[in-house]
Structures are given as C-alpha cells and as structure tokens.
N, C-alpha and C. Protein backbone atom coordinates (compact mmCIF):
# COMPACT_ATOMS: atom_id res chain seq x y z
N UNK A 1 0.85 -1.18 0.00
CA UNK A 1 0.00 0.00 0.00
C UNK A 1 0.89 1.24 0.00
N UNK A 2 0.56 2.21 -0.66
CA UNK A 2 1.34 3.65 -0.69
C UNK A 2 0.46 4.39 -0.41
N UNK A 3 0.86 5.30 0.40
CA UNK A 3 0.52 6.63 1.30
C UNK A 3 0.89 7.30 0.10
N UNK A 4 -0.47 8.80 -0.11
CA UNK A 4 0.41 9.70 -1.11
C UNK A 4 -0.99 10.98 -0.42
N UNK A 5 -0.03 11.85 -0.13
CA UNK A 5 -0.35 13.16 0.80
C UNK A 5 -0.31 14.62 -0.48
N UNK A 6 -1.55 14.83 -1.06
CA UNK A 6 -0.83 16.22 -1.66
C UNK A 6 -1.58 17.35 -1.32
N UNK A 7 -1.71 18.62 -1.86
CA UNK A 7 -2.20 19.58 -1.76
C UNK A 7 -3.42 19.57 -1.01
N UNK A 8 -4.43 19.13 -2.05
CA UNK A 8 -6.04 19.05 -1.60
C UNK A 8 -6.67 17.89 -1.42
N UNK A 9 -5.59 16.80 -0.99
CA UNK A 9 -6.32 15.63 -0.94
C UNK A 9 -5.14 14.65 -0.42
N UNK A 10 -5.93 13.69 0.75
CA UNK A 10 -4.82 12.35 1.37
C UNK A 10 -5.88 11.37 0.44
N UNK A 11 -5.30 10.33 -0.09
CA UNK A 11 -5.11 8.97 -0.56
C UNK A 11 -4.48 8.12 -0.32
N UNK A 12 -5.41 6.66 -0.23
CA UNK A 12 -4.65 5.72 -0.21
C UNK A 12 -4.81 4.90 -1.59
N UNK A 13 -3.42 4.31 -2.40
CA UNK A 13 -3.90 3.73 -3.47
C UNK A 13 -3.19 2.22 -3.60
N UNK A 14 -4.04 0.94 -3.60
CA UNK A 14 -3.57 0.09 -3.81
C UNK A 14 -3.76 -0.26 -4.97
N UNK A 15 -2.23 -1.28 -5.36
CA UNK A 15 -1.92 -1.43 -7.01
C UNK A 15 -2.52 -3.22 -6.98
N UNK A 16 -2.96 -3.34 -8.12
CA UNK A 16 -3.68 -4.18 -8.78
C UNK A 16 -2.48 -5.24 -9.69
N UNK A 17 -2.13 -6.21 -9.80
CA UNK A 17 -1.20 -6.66 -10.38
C UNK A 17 -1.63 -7.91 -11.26
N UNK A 18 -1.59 -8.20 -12.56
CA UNK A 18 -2.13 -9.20 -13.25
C UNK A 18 -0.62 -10.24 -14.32
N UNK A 19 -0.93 -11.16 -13.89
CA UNK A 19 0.47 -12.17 -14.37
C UNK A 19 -0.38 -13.17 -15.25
N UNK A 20 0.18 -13.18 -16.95
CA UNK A 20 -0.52 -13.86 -18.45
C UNK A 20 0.43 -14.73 -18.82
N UNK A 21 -0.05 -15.64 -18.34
CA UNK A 21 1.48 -16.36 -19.11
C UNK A 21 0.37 -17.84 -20.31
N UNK A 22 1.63 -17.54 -21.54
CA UNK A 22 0.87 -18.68 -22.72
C UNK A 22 1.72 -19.62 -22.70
N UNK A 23 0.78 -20.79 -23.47
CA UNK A 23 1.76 -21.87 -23.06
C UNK A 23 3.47 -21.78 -24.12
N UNK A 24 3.93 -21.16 -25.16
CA UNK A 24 4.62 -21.40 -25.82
C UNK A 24 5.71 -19.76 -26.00
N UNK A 25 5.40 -19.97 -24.24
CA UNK A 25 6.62 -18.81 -23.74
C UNK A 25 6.22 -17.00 -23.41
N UNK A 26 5.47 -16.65 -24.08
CA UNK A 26 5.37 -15.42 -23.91
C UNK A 26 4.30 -14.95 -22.54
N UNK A 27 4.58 -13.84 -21.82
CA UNK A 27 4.20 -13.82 -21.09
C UNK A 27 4.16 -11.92 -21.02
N UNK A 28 2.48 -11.84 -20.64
CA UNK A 28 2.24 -10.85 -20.29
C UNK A 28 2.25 -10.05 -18.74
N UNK A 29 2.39 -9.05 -18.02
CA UNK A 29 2.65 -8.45 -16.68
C UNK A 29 2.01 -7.43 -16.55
N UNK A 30 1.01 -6.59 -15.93
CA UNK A 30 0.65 -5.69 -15.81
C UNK A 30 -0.19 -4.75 -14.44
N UNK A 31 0.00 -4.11 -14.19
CA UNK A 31 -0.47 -3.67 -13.19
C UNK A 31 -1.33 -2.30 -13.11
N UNK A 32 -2.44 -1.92 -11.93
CA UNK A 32 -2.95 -0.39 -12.56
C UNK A 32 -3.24 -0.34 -11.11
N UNK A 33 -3.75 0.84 -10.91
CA UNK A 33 -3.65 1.53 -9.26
C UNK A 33 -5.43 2.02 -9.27
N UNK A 34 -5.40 1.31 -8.06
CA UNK A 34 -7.52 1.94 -7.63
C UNK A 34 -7.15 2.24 -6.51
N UNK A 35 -8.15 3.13 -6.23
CA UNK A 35 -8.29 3.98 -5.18
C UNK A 35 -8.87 3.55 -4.11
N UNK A 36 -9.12 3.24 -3.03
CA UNK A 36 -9.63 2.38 -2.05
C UNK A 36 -11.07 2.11 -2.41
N UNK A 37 -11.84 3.53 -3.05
CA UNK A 37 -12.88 3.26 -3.08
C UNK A 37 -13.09 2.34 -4.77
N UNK A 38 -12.37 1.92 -5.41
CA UNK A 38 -12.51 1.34 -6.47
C UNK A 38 -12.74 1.90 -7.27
N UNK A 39 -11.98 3.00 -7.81
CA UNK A 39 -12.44 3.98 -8.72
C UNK A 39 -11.36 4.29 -9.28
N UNK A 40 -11.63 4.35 -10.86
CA UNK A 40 -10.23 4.85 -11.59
C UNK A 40 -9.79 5.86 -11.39
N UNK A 41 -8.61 6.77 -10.84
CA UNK A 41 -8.40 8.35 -10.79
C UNK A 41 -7.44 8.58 -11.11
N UNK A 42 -7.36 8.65 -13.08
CA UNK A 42 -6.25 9.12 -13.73
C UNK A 42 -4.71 7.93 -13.43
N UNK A 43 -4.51 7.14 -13.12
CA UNK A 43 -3.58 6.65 -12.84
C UNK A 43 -2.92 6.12 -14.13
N UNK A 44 -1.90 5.56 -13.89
CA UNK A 44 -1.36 5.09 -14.73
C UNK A 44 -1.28 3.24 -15.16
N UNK A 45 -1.31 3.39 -16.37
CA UNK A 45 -1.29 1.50 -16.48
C UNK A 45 0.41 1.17 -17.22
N UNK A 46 0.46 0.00 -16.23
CA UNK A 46 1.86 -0.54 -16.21
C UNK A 46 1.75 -2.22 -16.77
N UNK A 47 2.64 -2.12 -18.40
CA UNK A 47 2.19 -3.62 -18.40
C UNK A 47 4.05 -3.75 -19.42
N UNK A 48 4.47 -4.98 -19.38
CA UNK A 48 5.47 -5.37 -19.66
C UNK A 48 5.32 -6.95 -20.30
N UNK A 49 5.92 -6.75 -21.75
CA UNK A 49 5.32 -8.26 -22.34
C UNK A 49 6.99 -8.81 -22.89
N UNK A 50 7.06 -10.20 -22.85
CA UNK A 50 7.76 -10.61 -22.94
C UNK A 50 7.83 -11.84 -24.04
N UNK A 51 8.59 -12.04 -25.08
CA UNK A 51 7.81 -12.71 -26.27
C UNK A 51 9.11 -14.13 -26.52
C-alpha cells in the first residue's frame, strides 16, 4: 500500500497486479492503481510483455 499526501487531498492507493502467461513462452505483466474506493483516478497502467 502507498501513502500519497498532496495539496487538496490524502489517498490511499492500492496497485492491482495481473500475471498472463501462454503456453509457448510469452508472457504478459501488468499492473494499474484503484483507489480504495474502487475507482479509476487518472492513474497510470503498467504492463510489460515478454515474447
């Protein structure tokens, strides 16, 4: 979990993490950040593929 404190607003945001793997090696990784209350807010999506 990350603490993130700014101007006009405290949040807490936990990251979401998803692991794709096929059978003939390649494998997908990705992760995205919700807001406690489950709500998208601008975040960023993190995904890393491997072939």
């Amino acid at each position: 979990m990350t603490y993130i404190k700014g101007h006009l607003r405290e949040t807490q945001d936990f990251v979401h993490a998803k692991l794709l793997t096929v059978d003939d090696g390649k494998v997908l990784f990705g992760s995205h950040n919700l807001t406690i209350s489950g709500v998208n807010t601008d975040t960023q999506e993190i995904v890393f593929f491997k072939q």
